[in-house]
PDB file of N, CA and C in Angstrom:
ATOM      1  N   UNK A   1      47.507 -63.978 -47.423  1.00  0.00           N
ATOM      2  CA  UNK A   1      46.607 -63.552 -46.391  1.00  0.00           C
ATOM      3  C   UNK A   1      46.984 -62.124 -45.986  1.00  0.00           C
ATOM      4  N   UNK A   2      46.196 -60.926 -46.372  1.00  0.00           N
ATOM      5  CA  UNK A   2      46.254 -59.772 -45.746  1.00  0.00           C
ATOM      6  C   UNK A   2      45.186 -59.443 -44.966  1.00  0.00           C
ATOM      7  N   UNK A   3      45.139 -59.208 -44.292  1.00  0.00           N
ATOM      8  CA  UNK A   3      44.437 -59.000 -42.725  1.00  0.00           C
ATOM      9  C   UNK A   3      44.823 -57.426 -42.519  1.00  0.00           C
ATOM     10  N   UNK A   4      45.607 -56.588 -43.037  1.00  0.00           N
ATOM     11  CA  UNK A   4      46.031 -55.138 -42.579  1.00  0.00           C
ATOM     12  C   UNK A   4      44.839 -54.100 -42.410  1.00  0.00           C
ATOM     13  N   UNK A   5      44.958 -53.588 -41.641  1.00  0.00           N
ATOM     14  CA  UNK A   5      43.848 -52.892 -40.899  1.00  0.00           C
ATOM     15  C   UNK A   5      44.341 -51.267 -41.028  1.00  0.00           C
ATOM     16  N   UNK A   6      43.140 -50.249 -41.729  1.00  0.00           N
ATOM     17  CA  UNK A   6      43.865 -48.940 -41.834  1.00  0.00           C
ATOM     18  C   UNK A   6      43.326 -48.376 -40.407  1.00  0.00           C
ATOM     19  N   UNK A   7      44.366 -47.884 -39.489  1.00  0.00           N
ATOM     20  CA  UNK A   7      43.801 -47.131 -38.576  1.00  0.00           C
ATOM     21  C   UNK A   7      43.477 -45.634 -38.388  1.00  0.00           C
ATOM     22  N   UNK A   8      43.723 -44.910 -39.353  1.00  0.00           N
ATOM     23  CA  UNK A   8      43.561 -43.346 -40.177  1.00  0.00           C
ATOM     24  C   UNK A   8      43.406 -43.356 -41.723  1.00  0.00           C
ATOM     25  N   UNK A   9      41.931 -42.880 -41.623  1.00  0.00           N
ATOM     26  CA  UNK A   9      41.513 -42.709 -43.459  1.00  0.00           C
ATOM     27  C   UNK A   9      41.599 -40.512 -42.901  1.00  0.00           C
ATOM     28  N   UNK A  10      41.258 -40.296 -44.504  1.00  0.00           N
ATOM     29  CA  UNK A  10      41.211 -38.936 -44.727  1.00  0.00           C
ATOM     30  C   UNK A  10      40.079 -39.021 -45.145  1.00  0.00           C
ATOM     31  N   UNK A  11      39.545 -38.311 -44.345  1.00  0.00           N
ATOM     32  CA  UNK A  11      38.006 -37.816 -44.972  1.00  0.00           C
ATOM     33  C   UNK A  11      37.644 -36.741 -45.895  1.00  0.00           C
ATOM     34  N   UNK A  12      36.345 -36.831 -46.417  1.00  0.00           N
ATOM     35  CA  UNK A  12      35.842 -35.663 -47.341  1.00  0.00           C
ATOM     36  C   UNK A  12      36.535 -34.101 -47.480  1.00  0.00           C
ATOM     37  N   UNK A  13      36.948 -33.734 -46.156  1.00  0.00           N
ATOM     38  CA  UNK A  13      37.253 -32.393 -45.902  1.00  0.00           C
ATOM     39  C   UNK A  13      38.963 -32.446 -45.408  1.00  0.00           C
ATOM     40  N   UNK A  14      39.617 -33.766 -45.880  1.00  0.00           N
ATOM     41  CA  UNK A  14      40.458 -33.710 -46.255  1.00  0.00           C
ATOM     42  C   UNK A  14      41.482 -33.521 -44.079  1.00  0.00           C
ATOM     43  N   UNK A  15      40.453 -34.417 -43.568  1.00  0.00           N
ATOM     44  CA  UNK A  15      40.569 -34.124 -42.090  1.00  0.00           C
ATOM     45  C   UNK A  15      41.269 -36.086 -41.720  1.00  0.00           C
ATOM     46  N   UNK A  16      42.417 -36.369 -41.036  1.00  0.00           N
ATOM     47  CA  UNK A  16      42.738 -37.251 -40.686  1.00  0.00           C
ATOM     48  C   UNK A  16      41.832 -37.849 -39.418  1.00  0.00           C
ATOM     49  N   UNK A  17      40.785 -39.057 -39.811  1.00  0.00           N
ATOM     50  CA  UNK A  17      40.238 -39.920 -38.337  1.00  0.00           C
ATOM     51  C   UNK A  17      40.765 -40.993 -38.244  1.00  0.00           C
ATOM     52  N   UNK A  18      40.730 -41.510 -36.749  1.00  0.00           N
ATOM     53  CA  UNK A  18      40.915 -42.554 -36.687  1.00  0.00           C
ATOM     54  C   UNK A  18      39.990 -43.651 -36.695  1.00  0.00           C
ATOM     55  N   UNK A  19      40.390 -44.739 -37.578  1.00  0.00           N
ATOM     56  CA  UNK A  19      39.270 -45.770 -38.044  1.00  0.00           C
ATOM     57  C   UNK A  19      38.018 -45.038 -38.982  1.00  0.00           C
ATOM     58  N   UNK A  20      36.770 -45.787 -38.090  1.00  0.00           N
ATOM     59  CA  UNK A  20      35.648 -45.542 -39.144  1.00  0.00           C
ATOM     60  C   UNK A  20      35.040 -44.388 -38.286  1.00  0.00           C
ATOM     61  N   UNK A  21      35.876 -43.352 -37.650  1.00  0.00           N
ATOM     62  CA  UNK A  21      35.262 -42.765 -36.418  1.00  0.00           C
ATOM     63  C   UNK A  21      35.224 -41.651 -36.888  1.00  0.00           C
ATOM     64  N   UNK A  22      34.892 -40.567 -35.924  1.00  0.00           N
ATOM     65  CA  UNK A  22      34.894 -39.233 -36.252  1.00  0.00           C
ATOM     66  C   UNK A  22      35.563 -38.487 -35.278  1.00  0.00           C
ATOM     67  N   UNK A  23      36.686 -39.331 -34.982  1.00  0.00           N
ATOM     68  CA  UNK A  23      37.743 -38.616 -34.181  1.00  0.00           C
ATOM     69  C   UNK A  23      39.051 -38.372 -34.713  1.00  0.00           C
ATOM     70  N   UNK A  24      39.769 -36.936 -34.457  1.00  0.00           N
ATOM     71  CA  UNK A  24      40.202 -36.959 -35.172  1.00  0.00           C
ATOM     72  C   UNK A  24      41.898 -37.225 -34.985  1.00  0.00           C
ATOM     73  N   UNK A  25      42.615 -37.801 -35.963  1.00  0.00           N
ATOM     74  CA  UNK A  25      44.027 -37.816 -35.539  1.00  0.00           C
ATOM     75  C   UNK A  25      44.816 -36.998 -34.911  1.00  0.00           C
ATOM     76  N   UNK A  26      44.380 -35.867 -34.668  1.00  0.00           N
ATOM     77  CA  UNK A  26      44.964 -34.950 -34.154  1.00  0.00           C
ATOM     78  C   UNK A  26      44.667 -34.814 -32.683  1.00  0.00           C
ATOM     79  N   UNK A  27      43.867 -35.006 -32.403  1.00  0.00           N
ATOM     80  CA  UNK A  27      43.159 -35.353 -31.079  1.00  0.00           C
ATOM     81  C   UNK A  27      44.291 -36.143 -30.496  1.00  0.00           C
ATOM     82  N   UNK A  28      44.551 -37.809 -30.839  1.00  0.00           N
ATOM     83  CA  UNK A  28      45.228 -38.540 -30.325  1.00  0.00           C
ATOM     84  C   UNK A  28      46.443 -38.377 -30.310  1.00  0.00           C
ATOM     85  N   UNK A  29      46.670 -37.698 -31.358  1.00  0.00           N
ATOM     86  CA  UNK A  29      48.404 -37.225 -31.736  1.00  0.00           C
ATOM     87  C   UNK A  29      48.812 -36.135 -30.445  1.00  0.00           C
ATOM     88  N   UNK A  30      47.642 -35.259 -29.729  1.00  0.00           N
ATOM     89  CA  UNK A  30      48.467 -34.476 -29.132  1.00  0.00           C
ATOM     90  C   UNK A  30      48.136 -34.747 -27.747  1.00  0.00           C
ATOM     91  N   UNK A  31      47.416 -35.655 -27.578  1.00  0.00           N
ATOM     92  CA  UNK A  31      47.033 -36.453 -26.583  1.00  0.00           C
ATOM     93  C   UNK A  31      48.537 -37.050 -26.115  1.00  0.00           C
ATOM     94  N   UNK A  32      49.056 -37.755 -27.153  1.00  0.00           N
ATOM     95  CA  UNK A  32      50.056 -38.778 -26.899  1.00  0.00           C
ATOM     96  C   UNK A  32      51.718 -37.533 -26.603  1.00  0.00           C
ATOM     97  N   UNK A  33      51.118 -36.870 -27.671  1.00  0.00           N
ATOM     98  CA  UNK A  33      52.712 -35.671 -27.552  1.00  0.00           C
ATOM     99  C   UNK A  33      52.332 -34.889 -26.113  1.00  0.00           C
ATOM    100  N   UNK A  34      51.334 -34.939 -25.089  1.00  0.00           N
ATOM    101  CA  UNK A  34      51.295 -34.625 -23.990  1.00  0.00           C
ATOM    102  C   UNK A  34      51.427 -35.452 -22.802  1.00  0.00           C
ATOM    103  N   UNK A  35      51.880 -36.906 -23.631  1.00  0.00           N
ATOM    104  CA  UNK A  35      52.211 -38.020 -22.275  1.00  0.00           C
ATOM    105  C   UNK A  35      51.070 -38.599 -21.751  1.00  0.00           C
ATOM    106  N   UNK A  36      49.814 -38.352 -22.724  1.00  0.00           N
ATOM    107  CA  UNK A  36      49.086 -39.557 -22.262  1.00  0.00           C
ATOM    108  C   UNK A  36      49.113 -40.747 -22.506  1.00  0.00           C
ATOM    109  N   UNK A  37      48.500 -41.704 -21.694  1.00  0.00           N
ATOM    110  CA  UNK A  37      48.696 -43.252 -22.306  1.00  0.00           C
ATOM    111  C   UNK A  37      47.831 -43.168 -23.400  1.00  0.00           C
ATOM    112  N   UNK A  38      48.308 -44.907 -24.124  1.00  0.00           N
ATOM    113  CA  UNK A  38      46.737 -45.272 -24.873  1.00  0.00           C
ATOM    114  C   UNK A  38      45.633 -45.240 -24.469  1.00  0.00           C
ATOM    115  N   UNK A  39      45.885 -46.128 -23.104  1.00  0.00           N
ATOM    116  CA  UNK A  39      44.569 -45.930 -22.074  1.00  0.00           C
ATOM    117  C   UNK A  39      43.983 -45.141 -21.777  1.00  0.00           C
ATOM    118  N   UNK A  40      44.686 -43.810 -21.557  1.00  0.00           N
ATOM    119  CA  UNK A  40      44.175 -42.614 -20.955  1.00  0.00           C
ATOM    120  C   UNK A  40      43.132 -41.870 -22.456  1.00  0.00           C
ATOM    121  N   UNK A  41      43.690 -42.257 -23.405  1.00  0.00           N
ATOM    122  CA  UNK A  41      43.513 -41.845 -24.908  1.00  0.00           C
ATOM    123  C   UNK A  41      41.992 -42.672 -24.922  1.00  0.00           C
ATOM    124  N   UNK A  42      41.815 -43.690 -24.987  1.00  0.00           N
ATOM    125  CA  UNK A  42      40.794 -44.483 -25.341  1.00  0.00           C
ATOM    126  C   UNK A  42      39.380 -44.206 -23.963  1.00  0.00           C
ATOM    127  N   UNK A  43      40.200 -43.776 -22.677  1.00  0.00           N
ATOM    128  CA  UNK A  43      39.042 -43.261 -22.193  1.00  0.00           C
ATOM    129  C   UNK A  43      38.489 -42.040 -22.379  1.00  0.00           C
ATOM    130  N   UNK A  44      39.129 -40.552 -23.363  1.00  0.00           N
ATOM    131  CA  UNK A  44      38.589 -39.767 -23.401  1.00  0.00           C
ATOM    132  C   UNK A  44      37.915 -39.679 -24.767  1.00  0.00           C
ATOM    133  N   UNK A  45      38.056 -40.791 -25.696  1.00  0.00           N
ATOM    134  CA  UNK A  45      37.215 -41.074 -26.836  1.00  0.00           C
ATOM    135  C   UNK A  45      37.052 -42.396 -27.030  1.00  0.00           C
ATOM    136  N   UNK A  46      35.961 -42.595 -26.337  1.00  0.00           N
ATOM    137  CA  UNK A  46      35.192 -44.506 -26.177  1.00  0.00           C
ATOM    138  C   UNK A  46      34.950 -44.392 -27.602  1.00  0.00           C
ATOM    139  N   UNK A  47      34.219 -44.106 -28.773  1.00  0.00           N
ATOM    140  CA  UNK A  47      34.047 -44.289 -29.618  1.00  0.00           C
ATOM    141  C   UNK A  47      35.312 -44.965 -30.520  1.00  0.00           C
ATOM    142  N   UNK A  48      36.051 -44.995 -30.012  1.00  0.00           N
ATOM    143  CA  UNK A  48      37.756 -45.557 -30.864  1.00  0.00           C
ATOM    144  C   UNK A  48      38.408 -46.767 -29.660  1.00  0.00           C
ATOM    145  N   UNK A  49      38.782 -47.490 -30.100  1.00  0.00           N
ATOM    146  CA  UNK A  49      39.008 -48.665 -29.903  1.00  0.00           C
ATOM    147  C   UNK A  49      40.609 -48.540 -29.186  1.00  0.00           C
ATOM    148  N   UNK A  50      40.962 -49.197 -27.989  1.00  0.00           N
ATOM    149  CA  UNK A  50      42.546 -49.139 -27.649  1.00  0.00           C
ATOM    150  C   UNK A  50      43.476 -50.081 -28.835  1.00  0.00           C
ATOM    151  N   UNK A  51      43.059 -50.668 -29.676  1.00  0.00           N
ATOM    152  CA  UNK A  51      43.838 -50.951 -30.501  1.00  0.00           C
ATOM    153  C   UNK A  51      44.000 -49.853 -31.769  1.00  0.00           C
ATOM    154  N   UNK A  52      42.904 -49.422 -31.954  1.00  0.00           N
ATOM    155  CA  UNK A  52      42.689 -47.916 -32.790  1.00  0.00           C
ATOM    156  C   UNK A  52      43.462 -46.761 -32.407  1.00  0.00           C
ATOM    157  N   UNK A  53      43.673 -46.923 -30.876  1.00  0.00           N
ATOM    158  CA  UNK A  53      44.496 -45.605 -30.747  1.00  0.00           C
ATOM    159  C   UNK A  53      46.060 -46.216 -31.236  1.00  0.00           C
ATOM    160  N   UNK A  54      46.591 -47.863 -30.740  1.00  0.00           N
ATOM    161  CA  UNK A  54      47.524 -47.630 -30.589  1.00  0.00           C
ATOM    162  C   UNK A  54      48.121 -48.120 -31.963  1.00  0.00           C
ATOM    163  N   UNK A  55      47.177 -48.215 -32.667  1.00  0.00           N
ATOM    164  CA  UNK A  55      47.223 -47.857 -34.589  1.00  0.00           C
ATOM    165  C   UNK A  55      47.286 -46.605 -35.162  1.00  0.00           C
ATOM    166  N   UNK A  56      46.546 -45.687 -34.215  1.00  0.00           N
ATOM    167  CA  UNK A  56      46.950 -44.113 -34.800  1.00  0.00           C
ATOM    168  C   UNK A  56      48.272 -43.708 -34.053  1.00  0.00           C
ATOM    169  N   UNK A  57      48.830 -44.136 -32.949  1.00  0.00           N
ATOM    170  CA  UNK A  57      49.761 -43.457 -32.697  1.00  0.00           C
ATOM    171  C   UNK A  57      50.893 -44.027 -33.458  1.00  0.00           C
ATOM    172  N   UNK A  58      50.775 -45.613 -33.628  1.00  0.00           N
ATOM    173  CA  UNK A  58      52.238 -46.127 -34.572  1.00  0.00           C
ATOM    174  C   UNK A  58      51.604 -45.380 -35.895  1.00  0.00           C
ATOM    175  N   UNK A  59      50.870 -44.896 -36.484  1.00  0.00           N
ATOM    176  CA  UNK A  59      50.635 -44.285 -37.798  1.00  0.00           C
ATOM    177  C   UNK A  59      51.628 -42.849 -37.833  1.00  0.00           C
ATOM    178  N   UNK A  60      51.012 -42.391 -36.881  1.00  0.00           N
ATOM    179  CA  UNK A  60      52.079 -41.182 -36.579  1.00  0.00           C
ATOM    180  C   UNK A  60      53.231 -41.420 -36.762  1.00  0.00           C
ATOM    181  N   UNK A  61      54.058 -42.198 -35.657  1.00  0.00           N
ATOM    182  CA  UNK A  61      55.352 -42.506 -35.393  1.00  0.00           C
ATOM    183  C   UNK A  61      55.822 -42.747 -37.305  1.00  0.00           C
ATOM    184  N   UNK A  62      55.258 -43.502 -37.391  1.00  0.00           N
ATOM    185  CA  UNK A  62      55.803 -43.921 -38.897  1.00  0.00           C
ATOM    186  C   UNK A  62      56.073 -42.905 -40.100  1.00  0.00           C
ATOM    187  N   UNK A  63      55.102 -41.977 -39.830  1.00  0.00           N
ATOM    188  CA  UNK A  63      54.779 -40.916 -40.824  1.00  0.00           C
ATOM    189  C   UNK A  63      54.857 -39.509 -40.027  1.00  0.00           C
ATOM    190  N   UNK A  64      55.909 -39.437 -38.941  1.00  0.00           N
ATOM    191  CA  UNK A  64      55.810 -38.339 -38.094  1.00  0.00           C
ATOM    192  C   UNK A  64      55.886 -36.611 -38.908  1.00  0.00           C
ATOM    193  N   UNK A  65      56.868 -36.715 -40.070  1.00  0.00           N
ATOM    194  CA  UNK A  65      57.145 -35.384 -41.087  1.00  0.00           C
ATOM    195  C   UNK A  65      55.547 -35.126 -41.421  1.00  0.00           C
ATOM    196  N   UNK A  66      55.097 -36.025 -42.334  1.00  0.00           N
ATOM    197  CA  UNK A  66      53.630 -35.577 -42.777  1.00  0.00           C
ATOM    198  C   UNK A  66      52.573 -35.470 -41.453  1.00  0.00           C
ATOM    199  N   UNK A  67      52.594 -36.141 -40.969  1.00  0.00           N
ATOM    200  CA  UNK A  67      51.135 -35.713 -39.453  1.00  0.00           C
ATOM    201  C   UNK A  67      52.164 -34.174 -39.010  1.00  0.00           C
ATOM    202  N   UNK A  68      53.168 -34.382 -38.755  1.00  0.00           N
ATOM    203  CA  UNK A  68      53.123 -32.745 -38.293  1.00  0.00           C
ATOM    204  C   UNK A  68      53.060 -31.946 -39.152  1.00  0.00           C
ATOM    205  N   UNK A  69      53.218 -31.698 -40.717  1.00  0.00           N
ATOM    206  CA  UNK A  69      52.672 -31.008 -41.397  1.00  0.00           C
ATOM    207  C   UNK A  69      51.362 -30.957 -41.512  1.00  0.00           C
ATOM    208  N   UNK A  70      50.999 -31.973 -41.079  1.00  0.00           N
ATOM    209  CA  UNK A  70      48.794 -31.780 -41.058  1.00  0.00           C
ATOM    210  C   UNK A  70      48.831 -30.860 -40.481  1.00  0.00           C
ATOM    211  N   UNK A  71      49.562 -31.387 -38.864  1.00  0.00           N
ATOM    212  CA  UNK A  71      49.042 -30.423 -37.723  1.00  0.00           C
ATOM    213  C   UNK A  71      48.816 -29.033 -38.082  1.00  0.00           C
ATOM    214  N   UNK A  72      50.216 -28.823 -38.224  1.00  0.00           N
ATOM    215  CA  UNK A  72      50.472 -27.045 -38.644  1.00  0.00           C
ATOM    216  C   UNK A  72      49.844 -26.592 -39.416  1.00  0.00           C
ATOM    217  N   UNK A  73      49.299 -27.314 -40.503  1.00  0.00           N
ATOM    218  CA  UNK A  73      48.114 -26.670 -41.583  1.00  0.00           C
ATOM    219  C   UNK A  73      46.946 -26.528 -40.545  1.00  0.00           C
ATOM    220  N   UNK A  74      46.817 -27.851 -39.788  1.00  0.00           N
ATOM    221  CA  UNK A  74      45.245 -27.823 -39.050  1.00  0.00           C
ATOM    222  C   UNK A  74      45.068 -26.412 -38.052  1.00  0.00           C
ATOM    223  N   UNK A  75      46.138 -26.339 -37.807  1.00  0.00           N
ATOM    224  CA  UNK A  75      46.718 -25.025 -36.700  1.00  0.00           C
ATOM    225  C   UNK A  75      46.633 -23.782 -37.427  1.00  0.00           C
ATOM    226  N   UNK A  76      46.715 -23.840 -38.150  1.00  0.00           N
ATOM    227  CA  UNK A  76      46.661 -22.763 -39.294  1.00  0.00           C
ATOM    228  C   UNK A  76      45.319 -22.595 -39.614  1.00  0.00           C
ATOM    229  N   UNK A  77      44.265 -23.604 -39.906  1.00  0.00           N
ATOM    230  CA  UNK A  77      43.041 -23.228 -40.253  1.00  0.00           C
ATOM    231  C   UNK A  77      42.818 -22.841 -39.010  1.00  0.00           C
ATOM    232  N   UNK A  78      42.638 -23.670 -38.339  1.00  0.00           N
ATOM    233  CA  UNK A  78      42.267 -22.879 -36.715  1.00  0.00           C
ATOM    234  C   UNK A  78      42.006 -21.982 -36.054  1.00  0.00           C
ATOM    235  N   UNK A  79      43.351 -21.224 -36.366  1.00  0.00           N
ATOM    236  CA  UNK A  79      43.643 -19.938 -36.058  1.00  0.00           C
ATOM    237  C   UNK A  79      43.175 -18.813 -37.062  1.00  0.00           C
ATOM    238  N   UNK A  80      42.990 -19.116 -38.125  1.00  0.00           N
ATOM    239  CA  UNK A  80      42.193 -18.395 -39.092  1.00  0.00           C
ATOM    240  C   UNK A  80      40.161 -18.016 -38.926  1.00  0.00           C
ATOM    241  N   UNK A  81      39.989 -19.274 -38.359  1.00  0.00           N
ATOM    242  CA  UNK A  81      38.685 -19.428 -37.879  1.00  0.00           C
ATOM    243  C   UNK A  81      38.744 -18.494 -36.689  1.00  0.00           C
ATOM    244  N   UNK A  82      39.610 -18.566 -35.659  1.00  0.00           N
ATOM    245  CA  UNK A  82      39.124 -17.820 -34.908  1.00  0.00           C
ATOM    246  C   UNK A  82      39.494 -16.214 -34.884  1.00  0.00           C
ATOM    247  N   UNK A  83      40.047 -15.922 -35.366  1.00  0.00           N
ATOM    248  CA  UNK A  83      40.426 -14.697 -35.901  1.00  0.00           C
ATOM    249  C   UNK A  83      39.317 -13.992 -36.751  1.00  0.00           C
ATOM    250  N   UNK A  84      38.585 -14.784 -37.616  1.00  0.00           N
ATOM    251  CA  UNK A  84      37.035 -14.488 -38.113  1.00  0.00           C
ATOM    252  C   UNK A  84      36.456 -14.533 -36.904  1.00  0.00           C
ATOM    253  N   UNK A  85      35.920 -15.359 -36.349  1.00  0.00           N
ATOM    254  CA  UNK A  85      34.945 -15.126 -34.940  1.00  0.00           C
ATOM    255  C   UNK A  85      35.257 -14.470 -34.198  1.00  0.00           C
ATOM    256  N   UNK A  86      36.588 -13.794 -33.736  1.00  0.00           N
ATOM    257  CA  UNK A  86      36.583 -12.898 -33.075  1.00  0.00           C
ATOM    258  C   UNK A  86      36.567 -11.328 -33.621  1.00  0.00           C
ATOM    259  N   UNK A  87      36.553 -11.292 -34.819  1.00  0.00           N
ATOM    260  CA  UNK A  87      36.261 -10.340 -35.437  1.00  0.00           C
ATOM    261  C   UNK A  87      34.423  -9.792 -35.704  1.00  0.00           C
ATOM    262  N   UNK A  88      34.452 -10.733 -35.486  1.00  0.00           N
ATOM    263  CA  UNK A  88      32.544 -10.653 -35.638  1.00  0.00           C
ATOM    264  C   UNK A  88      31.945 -11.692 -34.707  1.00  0.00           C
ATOM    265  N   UNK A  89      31.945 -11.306 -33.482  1.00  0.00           N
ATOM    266  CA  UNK A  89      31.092 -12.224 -32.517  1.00  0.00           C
ATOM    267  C   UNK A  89      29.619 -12.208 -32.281  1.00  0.00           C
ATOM    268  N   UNK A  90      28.818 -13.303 -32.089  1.00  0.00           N
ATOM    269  CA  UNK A  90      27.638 -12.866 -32.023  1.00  0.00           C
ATOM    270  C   UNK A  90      27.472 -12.548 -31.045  1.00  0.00           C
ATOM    271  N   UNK A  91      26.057 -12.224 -30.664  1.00  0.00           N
ATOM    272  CA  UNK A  91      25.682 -11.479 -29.336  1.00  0.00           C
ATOM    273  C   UNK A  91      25.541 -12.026 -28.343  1.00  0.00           C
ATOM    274  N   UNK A  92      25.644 -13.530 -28.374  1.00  0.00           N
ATOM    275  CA  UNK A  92      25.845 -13.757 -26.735  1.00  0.00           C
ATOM    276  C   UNK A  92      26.906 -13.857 -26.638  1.00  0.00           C
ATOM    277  N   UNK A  93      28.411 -13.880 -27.321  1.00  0.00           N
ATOM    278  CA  UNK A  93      29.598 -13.987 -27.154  1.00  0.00           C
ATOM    279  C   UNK A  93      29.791 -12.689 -26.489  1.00  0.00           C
ATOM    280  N   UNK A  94      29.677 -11.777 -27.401  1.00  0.00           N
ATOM    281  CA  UNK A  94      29.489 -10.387 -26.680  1.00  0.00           C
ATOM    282  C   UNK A  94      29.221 -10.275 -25.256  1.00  0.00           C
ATOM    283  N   UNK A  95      27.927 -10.558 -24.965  1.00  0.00           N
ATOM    284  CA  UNK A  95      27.132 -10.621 -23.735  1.00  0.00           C
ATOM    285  C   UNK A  95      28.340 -10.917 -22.546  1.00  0.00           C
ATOM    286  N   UNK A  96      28.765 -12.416 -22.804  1.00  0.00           N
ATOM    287  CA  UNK A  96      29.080 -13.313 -21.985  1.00  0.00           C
ATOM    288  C   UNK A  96      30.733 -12.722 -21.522  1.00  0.00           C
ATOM    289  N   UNK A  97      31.139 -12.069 -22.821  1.00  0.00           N
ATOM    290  CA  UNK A  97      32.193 -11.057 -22.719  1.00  0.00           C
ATOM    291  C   UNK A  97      32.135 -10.094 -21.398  1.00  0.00           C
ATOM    292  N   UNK A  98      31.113  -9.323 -21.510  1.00  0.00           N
ATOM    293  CA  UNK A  98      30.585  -8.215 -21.234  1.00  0.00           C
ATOM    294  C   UNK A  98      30.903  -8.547 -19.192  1.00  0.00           C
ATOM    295  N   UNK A  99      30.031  -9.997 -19.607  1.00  0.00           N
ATOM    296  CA  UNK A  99      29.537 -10.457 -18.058  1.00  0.00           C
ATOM    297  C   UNK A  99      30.872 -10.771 -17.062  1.00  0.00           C
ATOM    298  N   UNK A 100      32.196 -11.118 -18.102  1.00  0.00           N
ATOM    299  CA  UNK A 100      33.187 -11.592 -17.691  1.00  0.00           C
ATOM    300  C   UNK A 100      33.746 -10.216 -17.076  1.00  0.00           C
ATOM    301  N   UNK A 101      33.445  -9.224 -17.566  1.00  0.00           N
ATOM    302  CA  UNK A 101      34.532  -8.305 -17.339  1.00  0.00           C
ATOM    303  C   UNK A 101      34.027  -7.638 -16.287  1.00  0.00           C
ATOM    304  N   UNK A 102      32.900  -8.058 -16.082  1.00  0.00           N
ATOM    305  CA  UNK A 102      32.608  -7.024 -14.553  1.00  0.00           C
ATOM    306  C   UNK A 102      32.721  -7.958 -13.535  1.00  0.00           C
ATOM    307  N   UNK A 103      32.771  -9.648 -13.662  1.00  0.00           N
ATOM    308  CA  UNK A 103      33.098 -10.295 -12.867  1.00  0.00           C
ATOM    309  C   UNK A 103      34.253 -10.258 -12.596  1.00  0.00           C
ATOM    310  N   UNK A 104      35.458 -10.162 -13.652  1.00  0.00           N
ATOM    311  CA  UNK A 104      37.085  -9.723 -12.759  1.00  0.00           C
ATOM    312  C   UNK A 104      36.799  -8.560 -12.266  1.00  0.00           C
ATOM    313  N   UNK A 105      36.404  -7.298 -12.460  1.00  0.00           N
ATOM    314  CA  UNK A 105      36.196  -5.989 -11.266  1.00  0.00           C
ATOM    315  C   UNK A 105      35.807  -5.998 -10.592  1.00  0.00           C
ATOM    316  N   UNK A 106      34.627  -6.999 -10.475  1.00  0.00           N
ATOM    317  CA  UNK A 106      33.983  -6.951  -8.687  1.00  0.00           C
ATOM    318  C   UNK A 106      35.151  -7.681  -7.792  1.00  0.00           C
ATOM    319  N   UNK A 107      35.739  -8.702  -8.332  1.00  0.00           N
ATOM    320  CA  UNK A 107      36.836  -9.572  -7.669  1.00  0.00           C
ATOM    321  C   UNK A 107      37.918  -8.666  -6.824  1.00  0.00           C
ATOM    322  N   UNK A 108      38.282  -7.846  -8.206  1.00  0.00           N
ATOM    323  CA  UNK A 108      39.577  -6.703  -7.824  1.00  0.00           C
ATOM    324  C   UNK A 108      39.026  -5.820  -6.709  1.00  0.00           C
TER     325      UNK A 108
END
């Protein structure tokens, strides 16, 4: 009788979720490395189950070397993405830029 339940597949783009969801392990992983509960975890993504979270977090625990090597890759794309977008913003980024900066001078 196996009954084992995967609580993190890798998806298409090579992105860790938990369950059949589209949330992603990393979400919960730094959820939990910030001292939230499960509970607190499962109320800021209803779509995942409190047994789902507390399947992705023993997934972690178990496999802590490889999830933090995700991370740091994931951190790595990340930061690559935004380094493109901030290199070429569109125009309401611009704008909204624009709007920010005269709102700290009127303040000052």
């Amino acid at each position: 009788m196996n009954n084992a339940k995967n609580y993190v597949r890798v998806d298409d783009h090579g992105v860790y979720r938990v369950g059949r969801t589209r949330v992603s392990l990393d979400s919960v992983v730094i959820a939990f490395q910030l001292g939230h509960s499960a509970e607190t975890i499962q109320d800021q993504y209803p779509s995942i189950t409190l047994e789902e979270v507390y399947g992705a977090i023993a997934y972690y625990l178990a496999n802590r070397k490889t999830v933090e090597e995700y991370l740091k890759k994931q951190q790595e794309v990340w930061d690559a993405f935004r380094a493109k977008v901030d290199q070429n913003p569109c125009p309401v980024v611009e704008r909204l830029r624009k709007l920010k900066g005269v709102a700290i001078q009127e303040q000052e």
